[in-house]
Protein backbone atom coordinates (compact mmCIF):
# COMPACT_ATOMS: atom_id res chain seq x y z
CA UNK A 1 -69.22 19.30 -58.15
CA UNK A 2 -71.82 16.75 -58.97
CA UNK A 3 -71.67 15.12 -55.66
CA UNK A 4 -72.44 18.23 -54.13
CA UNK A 5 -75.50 18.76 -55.86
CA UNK A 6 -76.90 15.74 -55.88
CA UNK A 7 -76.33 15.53 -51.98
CA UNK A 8 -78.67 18.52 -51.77
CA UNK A 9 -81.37 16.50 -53.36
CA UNK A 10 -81.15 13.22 -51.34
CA UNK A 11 -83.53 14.09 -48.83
CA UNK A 12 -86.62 14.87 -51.22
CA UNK A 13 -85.39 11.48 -54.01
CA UNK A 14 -86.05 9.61 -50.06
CA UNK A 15 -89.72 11.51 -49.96
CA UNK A 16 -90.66 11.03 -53.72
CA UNK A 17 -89.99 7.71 -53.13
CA UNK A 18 -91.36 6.59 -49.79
CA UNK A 19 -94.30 8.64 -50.55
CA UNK A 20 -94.77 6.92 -53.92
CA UNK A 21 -94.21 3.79 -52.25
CA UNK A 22 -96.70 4.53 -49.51
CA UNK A 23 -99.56 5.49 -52.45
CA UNK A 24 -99.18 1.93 -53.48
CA UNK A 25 -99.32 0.08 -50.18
CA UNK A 26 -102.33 2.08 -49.65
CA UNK A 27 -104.29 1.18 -53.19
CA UNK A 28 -102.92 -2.40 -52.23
CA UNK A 29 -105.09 -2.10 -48.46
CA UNK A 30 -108.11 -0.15 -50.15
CA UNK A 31 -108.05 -3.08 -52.94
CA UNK A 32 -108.28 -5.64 -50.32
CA UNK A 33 -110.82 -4.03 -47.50
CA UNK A 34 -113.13 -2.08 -49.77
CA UNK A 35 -112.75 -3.56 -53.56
CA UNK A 36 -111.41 -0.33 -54.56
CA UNK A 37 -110.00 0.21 -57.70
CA UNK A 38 -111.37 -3.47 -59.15
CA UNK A 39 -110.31 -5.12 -55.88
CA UNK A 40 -111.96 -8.05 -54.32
CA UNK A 41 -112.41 -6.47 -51.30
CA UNK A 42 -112.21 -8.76 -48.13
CA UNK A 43 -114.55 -11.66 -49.01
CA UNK A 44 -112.63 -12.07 -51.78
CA UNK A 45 -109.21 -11.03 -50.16
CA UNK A 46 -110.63 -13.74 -47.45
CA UNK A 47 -110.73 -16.39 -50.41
CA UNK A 48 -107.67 -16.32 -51.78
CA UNK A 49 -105.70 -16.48 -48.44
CA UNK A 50 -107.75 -19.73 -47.79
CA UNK A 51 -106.48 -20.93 -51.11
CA UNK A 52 -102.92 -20.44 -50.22
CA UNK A 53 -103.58 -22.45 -46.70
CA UNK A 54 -104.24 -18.98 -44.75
CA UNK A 55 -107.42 -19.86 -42.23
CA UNK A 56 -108.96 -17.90 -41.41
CA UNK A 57 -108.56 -16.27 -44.59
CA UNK A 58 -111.22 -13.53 -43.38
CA UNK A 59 -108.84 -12.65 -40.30
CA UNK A 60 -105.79 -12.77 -42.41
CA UNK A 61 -107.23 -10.63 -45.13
CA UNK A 62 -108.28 -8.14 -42.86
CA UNK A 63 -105.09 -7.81 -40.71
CA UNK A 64 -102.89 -7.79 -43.97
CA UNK A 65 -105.27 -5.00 -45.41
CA UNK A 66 -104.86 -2.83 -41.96
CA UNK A 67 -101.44 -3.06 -42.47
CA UNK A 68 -101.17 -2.20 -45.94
CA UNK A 69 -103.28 1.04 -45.57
């Protein structure tokens, strides 16, 4: 009995979550290309991946915010 009903309800638990999931990978890109939502937006996106050995950091800061949005 419960396996049937919560059968019926696997398909919208898979778009709650991928759409939830998909909200933050966006706020993640929008962080990193426009300093949205306290972000450091891509200069400072651009720094960071310098500091972890990432050069260009500007390149790699902009192709990882693409992504994520």
């Amino acid at each position: 009995m419960l396996d049937k009903w919560l059968s019926s309800y696997k398909h919208w638990a898979n778009f709650i979550l991928r759409s939830f999931v998909g909200v933050i990978f966006m706020a993640h890109g929008a962080q990193k290309l426009f300093g949205a939502f306290g972000g450091p937006g891509l200069e400072g996106a651009a720094r960071f991946f310098e500091q972890l050995g990432f050069v260009p950091g500007e390149a790699w800061a902009f192709t990882v915010a693409i992504v994520e949005l």
